[in-house]
Structure formats: C-alpha cells, structure tokens
C-alpha atoms as a PDB file:
ATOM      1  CA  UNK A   1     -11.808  22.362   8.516  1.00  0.00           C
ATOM      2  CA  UNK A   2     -14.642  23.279  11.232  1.00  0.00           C
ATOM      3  CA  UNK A   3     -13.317  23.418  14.802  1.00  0.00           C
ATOM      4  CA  UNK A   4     -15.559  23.202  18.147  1.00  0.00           C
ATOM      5  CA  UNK A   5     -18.220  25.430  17.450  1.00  0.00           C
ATOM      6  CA  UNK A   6     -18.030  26.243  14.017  1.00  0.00           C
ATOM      7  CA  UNK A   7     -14.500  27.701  14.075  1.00  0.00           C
ATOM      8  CA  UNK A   8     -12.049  27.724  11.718  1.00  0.00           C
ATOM      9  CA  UNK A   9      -9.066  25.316  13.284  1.00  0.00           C
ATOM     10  CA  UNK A  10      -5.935  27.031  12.097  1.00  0.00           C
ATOM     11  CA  UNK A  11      -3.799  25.190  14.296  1.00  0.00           C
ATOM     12  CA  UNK A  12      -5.007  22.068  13.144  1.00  0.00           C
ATOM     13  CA  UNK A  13      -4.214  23.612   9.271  1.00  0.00           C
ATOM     14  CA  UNK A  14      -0.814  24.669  10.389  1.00  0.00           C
ATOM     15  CA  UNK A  15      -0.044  20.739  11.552  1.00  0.00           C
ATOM     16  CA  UNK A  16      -1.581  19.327   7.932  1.00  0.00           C
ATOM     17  CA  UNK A  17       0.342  21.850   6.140  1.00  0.00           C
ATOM     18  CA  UNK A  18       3.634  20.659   7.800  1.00  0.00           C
ATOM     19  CA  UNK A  19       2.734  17.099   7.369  1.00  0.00           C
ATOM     20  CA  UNK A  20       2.008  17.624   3.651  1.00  0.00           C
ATOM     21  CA  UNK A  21       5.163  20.124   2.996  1.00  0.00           C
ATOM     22  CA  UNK A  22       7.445  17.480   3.958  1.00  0.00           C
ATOM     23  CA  UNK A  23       5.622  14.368   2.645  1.00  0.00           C
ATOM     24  CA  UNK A  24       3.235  15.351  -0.348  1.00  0.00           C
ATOM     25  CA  UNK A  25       2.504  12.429  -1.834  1.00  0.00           C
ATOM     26  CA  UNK A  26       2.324  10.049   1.439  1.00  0.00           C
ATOM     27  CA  UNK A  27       5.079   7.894   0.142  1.00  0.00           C
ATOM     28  CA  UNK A  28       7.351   8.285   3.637  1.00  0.00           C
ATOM     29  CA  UNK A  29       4.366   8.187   5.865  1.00  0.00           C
ATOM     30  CA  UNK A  30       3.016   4.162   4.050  1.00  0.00           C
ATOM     31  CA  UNK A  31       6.528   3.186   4.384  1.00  0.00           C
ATOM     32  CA  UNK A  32       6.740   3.811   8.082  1.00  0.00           C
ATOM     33  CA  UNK A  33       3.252   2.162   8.171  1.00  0.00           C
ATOM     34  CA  UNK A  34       4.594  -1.266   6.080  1.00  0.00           C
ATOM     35  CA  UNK A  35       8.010  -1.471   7.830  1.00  0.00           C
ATOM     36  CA  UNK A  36       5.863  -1.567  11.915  1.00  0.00           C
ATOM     37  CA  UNK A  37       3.962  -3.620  10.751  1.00  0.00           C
ATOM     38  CA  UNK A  38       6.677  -5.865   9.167  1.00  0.00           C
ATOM     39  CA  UNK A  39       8.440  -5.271  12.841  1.00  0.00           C
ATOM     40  CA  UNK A  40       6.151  -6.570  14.744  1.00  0.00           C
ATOM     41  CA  UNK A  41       4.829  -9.789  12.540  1.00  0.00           C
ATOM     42  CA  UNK A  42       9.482 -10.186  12.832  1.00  0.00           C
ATOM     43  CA  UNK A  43       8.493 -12.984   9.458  1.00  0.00           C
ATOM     44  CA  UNK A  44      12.495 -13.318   9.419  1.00  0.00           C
ATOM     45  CA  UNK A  45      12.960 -14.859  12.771  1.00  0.00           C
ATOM     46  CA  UNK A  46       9.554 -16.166  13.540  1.00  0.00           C
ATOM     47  CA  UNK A  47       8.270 -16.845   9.852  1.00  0.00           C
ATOM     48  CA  UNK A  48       4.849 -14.997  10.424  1.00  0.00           C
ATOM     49  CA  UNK A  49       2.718 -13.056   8.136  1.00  0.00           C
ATOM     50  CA  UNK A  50      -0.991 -12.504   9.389  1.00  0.00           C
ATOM     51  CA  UNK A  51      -1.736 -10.120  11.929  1.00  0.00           C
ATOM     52  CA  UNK A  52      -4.070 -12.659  13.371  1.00  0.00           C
ATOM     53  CA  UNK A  53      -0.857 -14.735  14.268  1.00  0.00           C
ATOM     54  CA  UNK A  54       0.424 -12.309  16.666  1.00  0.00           C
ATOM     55  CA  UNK A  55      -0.509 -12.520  19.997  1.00  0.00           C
ATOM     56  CA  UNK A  56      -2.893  -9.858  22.037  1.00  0.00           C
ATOM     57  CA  UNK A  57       0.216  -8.121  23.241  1.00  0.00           C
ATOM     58  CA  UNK A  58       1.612  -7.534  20.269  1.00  0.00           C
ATOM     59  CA  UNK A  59      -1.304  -6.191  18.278  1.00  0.00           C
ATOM     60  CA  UNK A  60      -1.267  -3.467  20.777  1.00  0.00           C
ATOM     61  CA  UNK A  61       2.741  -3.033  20.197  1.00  0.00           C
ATOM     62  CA  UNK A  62       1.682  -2.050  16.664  1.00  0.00           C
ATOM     63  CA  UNK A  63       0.210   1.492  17.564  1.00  0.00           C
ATOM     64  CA  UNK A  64       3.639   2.001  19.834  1.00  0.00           C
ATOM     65  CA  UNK A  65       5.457   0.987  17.125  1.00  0.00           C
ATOM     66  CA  UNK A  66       4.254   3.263  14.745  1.00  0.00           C
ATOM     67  CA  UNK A  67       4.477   6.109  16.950  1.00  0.00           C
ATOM     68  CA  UNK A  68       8.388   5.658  17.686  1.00  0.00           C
ATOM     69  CA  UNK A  69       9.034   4.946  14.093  1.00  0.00           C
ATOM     70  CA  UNK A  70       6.809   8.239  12.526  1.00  0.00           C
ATOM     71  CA  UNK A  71       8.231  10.377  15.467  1.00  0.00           C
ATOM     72  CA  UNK A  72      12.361   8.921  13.988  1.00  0.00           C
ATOM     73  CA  UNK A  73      10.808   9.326   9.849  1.00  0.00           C
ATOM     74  CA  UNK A  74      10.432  13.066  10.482  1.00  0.00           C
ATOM     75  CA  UNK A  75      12.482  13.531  13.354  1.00  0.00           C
ATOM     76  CA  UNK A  76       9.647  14.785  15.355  1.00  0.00           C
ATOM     77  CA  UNK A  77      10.209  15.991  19.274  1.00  0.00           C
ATOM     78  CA  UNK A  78       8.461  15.003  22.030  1.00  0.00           C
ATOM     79  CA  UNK A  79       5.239  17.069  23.739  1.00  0.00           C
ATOM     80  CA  UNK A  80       4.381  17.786  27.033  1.00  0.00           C
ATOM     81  CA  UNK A  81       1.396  16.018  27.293  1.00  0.00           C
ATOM     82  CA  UNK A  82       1.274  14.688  23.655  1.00  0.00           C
ATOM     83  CA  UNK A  83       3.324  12.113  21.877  1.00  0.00           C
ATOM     84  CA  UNK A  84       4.686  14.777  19.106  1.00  0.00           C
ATOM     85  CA  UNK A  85       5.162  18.663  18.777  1.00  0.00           C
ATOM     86  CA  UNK A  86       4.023  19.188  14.967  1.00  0.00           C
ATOM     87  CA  UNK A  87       5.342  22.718  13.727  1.00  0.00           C
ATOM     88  CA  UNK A  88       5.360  23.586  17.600  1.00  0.00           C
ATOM     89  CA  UNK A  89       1.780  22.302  18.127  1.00  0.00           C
ATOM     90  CA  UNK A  90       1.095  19.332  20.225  1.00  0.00           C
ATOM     91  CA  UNK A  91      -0.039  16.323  18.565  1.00  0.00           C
ATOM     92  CA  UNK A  92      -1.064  12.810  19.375  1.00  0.00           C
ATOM     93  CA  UNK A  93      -0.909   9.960  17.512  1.00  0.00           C
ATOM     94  CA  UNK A  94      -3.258   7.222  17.510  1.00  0.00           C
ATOM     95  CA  UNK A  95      -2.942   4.186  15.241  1.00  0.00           C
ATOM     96  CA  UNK A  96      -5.973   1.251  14.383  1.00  0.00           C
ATOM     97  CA  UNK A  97      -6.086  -2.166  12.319  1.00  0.00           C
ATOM     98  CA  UNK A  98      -9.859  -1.009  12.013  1.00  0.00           C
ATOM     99  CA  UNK A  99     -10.844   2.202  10.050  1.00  0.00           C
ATOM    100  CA  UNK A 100     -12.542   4.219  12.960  1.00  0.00           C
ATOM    101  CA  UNK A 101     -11.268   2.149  15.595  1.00  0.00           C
ATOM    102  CA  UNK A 102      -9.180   4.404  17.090  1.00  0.00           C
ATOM    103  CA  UNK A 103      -9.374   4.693  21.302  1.00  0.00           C
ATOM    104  CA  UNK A 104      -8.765   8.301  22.777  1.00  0.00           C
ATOM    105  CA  UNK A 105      -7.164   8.691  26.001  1.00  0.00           C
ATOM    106  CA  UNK A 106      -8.796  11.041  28.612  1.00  0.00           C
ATOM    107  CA  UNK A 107      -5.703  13.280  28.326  1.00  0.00           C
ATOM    108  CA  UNK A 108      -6.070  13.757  24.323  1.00  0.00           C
ATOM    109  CA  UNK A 109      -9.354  15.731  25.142  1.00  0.00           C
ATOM    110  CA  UNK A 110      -8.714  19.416  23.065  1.00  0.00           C
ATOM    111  CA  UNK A 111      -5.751  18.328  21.475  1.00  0.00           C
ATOM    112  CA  UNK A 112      -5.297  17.644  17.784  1.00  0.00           C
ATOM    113  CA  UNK A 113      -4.635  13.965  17.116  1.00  0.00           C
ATOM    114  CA  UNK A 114      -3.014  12.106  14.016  1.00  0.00           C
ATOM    115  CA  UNK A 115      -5.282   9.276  12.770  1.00  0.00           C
ATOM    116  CA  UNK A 116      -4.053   6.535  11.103  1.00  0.00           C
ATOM    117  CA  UNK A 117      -4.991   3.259  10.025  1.00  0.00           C
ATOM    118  CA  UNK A 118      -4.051   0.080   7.785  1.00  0.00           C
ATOM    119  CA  UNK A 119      -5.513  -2.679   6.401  1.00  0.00           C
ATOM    120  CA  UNK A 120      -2.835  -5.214   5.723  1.00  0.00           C
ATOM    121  CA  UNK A 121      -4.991  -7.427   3.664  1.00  0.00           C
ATOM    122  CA  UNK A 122      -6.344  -4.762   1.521  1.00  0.00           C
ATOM    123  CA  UNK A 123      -3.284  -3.542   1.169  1.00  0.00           C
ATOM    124  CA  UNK A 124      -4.116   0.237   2.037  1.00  0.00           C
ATOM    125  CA  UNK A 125      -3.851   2.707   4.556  1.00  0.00           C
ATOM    126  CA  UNK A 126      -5.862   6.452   5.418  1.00  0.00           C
ATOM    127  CA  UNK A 127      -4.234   9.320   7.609  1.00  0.00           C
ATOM    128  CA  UNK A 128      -5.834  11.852   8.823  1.00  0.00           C
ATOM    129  CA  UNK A 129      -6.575  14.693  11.897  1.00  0.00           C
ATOM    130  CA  UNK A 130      -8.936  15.279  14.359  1.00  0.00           C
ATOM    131  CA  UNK A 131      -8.778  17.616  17.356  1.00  0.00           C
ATOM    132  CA  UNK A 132     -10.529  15.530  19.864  1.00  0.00           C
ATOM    133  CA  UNK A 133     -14.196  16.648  21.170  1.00  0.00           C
ATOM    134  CA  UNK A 134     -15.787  14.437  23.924  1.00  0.00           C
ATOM    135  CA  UNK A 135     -19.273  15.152  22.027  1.00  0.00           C
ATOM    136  CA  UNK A 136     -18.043  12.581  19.399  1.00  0.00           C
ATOM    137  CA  UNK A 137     -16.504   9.954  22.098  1.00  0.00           C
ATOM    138  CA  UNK A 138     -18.590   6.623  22.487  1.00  0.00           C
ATOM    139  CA  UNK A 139     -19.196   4.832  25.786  1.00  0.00           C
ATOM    140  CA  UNK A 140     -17.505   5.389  29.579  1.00  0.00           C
ATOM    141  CA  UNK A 141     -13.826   4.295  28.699  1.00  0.00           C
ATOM    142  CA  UNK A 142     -12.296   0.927  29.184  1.00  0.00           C
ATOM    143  CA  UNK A 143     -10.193   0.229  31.880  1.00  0.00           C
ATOM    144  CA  UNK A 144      -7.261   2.361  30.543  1.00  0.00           C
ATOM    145  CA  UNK A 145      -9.664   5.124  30.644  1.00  0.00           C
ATOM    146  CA  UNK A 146     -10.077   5.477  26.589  1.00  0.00           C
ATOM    147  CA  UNK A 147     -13.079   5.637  24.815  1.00  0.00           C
ATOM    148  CA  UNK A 148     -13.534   4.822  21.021  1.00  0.00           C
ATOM    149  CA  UNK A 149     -14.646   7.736  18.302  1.00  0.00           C
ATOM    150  CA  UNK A 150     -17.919   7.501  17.791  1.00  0.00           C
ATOM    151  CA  UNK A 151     -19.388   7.100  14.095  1.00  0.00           C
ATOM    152  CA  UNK A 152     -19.867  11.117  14.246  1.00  0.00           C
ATOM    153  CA  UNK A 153     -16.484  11.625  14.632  1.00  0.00           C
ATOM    154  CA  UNK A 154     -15.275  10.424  11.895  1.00  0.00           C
ATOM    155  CA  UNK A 155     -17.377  13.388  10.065  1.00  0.00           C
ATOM    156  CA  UNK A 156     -14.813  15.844  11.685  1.00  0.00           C
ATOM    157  CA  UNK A 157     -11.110  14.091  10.465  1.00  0.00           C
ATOM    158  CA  UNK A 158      -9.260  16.448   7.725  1.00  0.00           C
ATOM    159  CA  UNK A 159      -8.106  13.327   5.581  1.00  0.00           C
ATOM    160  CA  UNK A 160      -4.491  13.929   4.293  1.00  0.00           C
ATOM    161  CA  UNK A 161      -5.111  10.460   2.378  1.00  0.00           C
ATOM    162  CA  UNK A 162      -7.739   8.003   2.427  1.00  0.00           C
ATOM    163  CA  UNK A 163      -6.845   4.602   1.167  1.00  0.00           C
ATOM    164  CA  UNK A 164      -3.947   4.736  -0.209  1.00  0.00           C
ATOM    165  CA  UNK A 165      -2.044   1.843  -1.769  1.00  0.00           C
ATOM    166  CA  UNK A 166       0.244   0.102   1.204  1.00  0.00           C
ATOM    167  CA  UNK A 167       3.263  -2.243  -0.446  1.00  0.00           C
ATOM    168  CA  UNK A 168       1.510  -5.814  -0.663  1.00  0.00           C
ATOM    169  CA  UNK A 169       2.156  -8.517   2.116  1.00  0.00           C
ATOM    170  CA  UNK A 170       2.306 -11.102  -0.689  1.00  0.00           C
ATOM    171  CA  UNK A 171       2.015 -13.838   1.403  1.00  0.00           C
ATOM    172  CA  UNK A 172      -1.462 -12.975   2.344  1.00  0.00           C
ATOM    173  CA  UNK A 173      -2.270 -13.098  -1.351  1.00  0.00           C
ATOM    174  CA  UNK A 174      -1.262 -16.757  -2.222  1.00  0.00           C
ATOM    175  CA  UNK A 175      -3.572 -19.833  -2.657  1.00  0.00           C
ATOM    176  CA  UNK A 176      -3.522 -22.000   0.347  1.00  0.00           C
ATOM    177  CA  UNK A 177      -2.273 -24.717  -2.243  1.00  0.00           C
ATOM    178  CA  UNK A 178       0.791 -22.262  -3.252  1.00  0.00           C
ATOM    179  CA  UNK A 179       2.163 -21.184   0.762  1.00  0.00           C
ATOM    180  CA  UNK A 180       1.576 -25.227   1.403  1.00  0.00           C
ATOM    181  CA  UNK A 181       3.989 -25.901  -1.113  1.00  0.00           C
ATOM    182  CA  UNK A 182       6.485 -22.849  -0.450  1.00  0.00           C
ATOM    183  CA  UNK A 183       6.498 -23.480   3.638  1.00  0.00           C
ATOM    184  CA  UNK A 184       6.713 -27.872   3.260  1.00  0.00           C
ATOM    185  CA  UNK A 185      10.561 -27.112   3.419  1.00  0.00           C
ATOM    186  CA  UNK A 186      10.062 -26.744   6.724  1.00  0.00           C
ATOM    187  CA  UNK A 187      13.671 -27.151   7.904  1.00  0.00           C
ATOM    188  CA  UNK A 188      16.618 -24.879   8.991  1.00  0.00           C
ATOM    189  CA  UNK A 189      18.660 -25.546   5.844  1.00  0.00           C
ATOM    190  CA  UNK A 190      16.076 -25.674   3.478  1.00  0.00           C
ATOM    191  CA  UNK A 191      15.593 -21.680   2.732  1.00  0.00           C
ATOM    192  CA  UNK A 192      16.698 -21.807  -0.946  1.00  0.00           C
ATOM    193  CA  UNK A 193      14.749 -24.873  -1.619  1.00  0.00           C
ATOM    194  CA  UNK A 194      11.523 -22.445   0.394  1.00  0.00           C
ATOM    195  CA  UNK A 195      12.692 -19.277  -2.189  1.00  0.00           C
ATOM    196  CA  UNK A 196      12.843 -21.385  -5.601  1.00  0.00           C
ATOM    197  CA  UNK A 197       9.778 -22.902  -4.920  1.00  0.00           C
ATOM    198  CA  UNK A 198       8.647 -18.841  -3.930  1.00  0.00           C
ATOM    199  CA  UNK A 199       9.925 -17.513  -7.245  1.00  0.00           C
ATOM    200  CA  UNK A 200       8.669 -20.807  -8.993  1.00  0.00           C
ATOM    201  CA  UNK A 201       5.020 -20.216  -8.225  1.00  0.00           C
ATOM    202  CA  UNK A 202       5.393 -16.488  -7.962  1.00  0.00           C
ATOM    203  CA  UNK A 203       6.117 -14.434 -11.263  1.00  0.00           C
ATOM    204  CA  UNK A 204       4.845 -11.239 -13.320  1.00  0.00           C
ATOM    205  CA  UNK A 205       4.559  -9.438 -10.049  1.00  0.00           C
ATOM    206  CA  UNK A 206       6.907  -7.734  -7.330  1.00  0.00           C
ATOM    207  CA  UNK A 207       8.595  -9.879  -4.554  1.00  0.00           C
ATOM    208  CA  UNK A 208       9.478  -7.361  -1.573  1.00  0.00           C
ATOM    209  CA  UNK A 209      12.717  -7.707   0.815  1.00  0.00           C
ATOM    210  CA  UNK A 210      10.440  -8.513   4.151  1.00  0.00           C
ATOM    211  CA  UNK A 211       8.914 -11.697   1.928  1.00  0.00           C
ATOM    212  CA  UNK A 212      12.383 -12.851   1.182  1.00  0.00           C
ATOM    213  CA  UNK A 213      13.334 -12.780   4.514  1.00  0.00           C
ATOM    214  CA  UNK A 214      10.177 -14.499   5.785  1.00  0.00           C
ATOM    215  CA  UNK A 215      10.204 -17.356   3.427  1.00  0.00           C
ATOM    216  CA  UNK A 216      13.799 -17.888   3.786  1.00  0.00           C
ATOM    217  CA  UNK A 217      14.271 -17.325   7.437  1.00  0.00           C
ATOM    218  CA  UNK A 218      18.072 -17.004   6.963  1.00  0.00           C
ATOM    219  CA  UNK A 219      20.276 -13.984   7.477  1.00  0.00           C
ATOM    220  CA  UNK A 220      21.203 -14.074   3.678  1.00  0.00           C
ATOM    221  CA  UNK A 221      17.757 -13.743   2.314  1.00  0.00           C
ATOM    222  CA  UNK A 222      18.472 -11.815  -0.360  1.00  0.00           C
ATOM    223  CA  UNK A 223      21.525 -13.534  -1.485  1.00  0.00           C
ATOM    224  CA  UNK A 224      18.906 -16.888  -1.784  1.00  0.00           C
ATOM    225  CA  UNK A 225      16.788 -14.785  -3.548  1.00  0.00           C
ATOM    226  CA  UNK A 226      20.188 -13.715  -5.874  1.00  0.00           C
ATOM    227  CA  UNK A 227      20.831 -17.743  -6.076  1.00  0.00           C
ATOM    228  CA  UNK A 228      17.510 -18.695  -6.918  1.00  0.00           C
ATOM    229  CA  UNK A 229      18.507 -17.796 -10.890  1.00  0.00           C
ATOM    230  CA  UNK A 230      21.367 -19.505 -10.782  1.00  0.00           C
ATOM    231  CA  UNK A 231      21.457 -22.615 -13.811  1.00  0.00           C
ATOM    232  CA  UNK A 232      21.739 -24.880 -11.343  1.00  0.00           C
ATOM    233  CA  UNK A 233      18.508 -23.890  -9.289  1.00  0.00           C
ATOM    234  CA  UNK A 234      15.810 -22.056 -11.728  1.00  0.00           C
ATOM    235  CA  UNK A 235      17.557 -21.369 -14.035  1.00  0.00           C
ATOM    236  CA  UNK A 236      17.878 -24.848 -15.616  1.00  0.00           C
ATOM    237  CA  UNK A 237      13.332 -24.728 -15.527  1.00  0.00           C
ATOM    238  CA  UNK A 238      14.003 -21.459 -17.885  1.00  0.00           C
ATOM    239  CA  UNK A 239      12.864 -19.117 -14.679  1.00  0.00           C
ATOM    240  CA  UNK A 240      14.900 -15.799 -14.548  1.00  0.00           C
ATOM    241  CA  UNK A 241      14.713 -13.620 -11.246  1.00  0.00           C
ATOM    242  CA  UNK A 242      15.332  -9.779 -12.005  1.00  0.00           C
ATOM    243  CA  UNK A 243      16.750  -7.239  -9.204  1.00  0.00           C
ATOM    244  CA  UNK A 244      17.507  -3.724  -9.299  1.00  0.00           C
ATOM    245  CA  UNK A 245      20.801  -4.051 -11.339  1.00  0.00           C
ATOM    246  CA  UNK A 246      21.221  -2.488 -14.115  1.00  0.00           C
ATOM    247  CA  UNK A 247      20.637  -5.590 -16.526  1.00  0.00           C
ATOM    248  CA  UNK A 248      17.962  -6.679 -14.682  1.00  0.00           C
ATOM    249  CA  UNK A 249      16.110  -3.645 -14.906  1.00  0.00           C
ATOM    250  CA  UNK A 250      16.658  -3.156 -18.541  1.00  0.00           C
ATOM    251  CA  UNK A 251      15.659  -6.389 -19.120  1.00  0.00           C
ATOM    252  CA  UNK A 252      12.503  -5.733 -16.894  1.00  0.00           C
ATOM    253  CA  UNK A 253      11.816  -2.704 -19.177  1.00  0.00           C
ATOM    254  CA  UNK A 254      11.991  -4.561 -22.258  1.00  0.00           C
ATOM    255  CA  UNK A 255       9.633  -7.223 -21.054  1.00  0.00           C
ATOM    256  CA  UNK A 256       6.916  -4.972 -19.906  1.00  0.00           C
ATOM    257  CA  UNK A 257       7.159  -6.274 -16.368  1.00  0.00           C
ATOM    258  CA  UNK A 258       6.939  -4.042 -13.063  1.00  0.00           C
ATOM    259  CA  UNK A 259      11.026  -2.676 -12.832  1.00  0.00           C
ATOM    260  CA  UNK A 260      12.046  -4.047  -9.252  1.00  0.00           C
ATOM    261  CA  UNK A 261      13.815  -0.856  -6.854  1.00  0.00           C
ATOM    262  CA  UNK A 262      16.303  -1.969  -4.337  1.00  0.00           C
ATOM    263  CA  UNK A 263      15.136  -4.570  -1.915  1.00  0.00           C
ATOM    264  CA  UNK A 264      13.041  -6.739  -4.821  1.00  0.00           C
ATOM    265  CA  UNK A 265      12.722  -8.953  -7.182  1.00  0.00           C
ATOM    266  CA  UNK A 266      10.228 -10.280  -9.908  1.00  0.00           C
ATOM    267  CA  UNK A 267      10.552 -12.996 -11.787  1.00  0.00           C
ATOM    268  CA  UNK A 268       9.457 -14.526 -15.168  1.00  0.00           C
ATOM    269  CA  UNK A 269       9.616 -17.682 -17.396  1.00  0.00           C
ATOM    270  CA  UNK A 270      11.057 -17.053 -20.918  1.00  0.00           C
ATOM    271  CA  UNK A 271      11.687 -19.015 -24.357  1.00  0.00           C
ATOM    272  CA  UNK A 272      13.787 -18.569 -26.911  1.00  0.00           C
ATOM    273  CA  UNK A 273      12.474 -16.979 -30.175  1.00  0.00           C
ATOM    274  CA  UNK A 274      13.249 -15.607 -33.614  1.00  0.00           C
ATOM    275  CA  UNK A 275      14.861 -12.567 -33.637  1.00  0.00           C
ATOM    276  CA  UNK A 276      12.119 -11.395 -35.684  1.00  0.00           C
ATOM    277  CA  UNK A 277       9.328 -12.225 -33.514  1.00  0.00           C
ATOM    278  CA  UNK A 278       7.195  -9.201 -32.188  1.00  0.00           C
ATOM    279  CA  UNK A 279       7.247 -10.682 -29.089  1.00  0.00           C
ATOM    280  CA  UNK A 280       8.517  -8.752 -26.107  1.00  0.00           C
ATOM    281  CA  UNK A 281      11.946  -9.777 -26.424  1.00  0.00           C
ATOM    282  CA  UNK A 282      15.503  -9.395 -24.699  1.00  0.00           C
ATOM    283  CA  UNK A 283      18.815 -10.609 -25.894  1.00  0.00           C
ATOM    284  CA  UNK A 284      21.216 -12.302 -24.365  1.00  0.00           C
ATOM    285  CA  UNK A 285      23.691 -15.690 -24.583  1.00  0.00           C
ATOM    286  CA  UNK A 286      23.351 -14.956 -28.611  1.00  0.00           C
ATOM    287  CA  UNK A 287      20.026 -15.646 -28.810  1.00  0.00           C
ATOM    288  CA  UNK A 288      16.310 -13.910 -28.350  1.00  0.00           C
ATOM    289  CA  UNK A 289      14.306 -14.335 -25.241  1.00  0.00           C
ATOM    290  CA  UNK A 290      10.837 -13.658 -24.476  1.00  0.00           C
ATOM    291  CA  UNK A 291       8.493 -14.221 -21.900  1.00  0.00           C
ATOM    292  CA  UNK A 292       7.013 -18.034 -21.771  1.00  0.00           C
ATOM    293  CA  UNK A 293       3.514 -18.164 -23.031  1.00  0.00           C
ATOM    294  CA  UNK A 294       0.937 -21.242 -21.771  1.00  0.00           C
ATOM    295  CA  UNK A 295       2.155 -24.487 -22.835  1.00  0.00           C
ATOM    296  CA  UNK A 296       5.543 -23.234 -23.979  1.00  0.00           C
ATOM    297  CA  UNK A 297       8.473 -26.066 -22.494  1.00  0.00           C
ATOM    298  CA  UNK A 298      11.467 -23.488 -21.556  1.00  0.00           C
ATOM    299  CA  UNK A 299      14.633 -24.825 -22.002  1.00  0.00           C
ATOM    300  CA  UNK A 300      17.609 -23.299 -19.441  1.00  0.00           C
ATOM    301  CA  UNK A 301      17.321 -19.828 -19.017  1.00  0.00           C
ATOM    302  CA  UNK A 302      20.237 -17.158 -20.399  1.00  0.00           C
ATOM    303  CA  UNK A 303      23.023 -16.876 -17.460  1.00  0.00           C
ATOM    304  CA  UNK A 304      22.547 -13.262 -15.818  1.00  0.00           C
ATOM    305  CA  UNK A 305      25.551 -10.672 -15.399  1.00  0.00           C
ATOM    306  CA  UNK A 306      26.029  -9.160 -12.663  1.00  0.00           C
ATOM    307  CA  UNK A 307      25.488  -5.462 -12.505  1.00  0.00           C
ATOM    308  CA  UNK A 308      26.651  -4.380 -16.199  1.00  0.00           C
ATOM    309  CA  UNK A 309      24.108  -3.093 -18.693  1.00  0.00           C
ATOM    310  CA  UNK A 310      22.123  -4.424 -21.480  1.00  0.00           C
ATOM    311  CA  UNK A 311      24.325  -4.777 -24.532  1.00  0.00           C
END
C-alpha cells in the first residue's frame, strides 16, 4: 500500500495485519455486519425486513451500530480522537449501504479509517482501509461537516475482502406471491400458522434464526420453527424440518441438502421408497425415505427424535 506521497504506509500494514491475524477468513467481521443490521430492521418485534422500511433515523443508526458491535467482536479500546485503537494505532470506522458511499468527518483527516460496506440484497459485504487524504474528498461537507470519498479514493483502500458472501435475508428473496401468503396470518396468535406456511413454501435451502423470529414475531420462535414438523402441523403434508441435532444433521447429510448449524433450519418434502432405490435415501419409522420429486403425493412424514443419532 502507497501512502501520501508515494510512501510506504506501515502503520496502515500494521492495522491490516492485526485485523487479518485475528479474523483470516472474514467470518467474525460478516457476522457482526448481519447481526446490526438484523438489530436495527428488530424483524422480531416490529416484523421488518427491507432496509427501505426503516425510517431516516435509523438508517443512520446502522453505521453506530456497527461500530459498537465491531469495537465488543474484538474487544477493541477506544481512541483519542478516533473510534478504535487498532494494535495501538488510531482507527476510524466508517460504515455505508452504498459501496463508496462512505462520509469522512473533518477530524478523520490523516488518520487511517476502516471501510466497510453491505449490500443486504446482494447478500455481500467489502472491508477495507484507507488513511484519509483531503485530495480524494468530494464537495464542501454537509452540514455535519463530512464530505463523501471521491471516485479517486476508492483507488487508495487496501481491501481485506471485497464482496464477500453476507448470510441471506431470505425474506428479501421470496416472490411477492410467497411473503403474501406467509404474512396473511396477520394476527398475534397466528405465528405457527405464519412458520408452516414459511417452511411450506420454503425448502432445499437454509432458514436463519433472525427469519424465524421475524415471521413468527413470538418469543418462542424457534420452538415454532421445532413444532412446525410435528404430524399434526407438516408433518401430516410429508414436510420434515431439520435442525442442528444430531439426527437432523445426519439426515441432512444423507440427503445432500445444506447441514443446518445452530440457529437454523432447512426443510424438505420426502416419499417413501424401496429400499433399493438409488435415490438419496434416509431410514427411519421402518421404512426408506427420500426426497419428494415433482408430482410425487407424500403421505405423513417419519416422526423425528429428538437429539439421538441416525440408527
């Protein structure tokens, strides 16, 4: 990396080298990312999943939020006239919805600032740093006295990741026909009918904690989610709903599908078939399951232990 005049930055080095010695592979610093985000749209108590349904104020919480929540991930202390000290060095942080978006505070001017951004819908995120040079600032400031990046400076940013998969906000994903369907249980009482009909239209691919709770809009989210096998709610349509116990994941394994980690679910349609089939196949209740193919009728599904292994 080039400093100010040609210069090698080695301070700037020093702070990547930290970041990436303590999170190689970026999988802390896109968690921190998902769960602000998830904090501010609050889906569980307000049933929101679009950044466009937040209101102006809250947009600009998000950048906040993701500096308290980075600064608790690596238990980062406080500069003097930066948000972070980063192996002693002083470091800002500046967050954006919009990739080169970010606004620079007159203060920031010399120091070395952490870049990052998300894109919710695309479901990825960048990170990188910059050490901020007014040649590269656009405009006079707005009234809080910042002033955007300009294009140029966006030559200068030492990536430590550029778009990098962010956990999906499923919900931004569906068909408008599919969240009609899910959300027309509108009522207080009616969060296992709004799951089932979730895990009904939703299968093959990984349900996340936050979606549960959203959809739901109950304390006990995940025990819904948990019910939602049961024979007497999918389970009688032949719809099984895996979690991270150990059945469930061996059965996940032997069906190909995605294995769900703590905190989600996936679920899947199966029929009953010959123990000879070459089908991907599971067994369970005495008998063979695989998954459902197109125009299969599935009878009830097998019931589902808790916990205990595949036999």
């Amino acid at each position: 990396m080039q400093g100010v005049g040609g210069t090698s930055d080695d301070r700037l080095q020093e702070v990547a080298a930290w970041i990436r010695g303590r999170d190689p592979d970026g999988m802390r610093t896109a968690a921190v990312l998902r769960e602000s985000i998830d904090q501010v749209l609050d889906g569980p108590r307000t049933g929101r999943f679009r950044y466009e349904d937040l209101r102006k104020t809250e947009k600009t919480h998000v950048g906040t939020i993701v500096e308290i929540n980075l600064g608790k991930e690596f238990d980062l202390p406080d500069g003097d006239a930066t948000d972070y000290r980063i192996a002693g060095i002083e470091v800002d942080c500046k967050y954006s919805m919009r990739l080169g978006g970010w606004e620079l505070p007159l203060e920031s001017l010399g120091h070395i600032v952490l870049l990052l951004w998300a894109d919710d819908a695309q479901s990825c995120w960048s990170a990188g740093l910059w050490r901020v040079d007014e040649s590269h600032l656009s405009g006079q400031g707005n009234r809080d006295r910042k002033r955007k990046m300009a294009r140029s400076g966006q030559d200068q940013i030492r990536w430590l990741w550029q778009r990098q998969a962010l956990d999906e906000n499923l919900l931004l994903h569906l068909s408008t026909e599919d969240l009609e369907a899910i959300f027309r249980h509108d009522g207080r009482r009616d969060g296992q009918r709004r799951i089932n009909e979730l895990f009904r239209r939703v299968q093959d691919r990984i349900v996340r904690r936050e979606v549960v709770l959203t959809v739901a809009r109950q304390k006990d989210g995940p025990r819904r989610a948990r019910m939602a096998r049961e024979q007497r709610q999918l389970g009688q349509e032949g719809v099984i709903v895996l979690g991270h116990y150990a059945w469930d994941v061996d059965v996940a394994r032997l069906l190909g599908l995605t294995i769900p980690k703590s905190g989600e679910w996936i679920a899947v349609r199966v029929v009953p078939v010959d123990e000879s089939s070459g089908r991907r196949k599971f067994k369970a209740d005495g008998a063979w399951w695989a998954p459902a193919e197109a125009g299969e009728e599935s009878p009830a599904a097998p019931t589902i232990p808790r916990s205990r292994s595949l036999e």
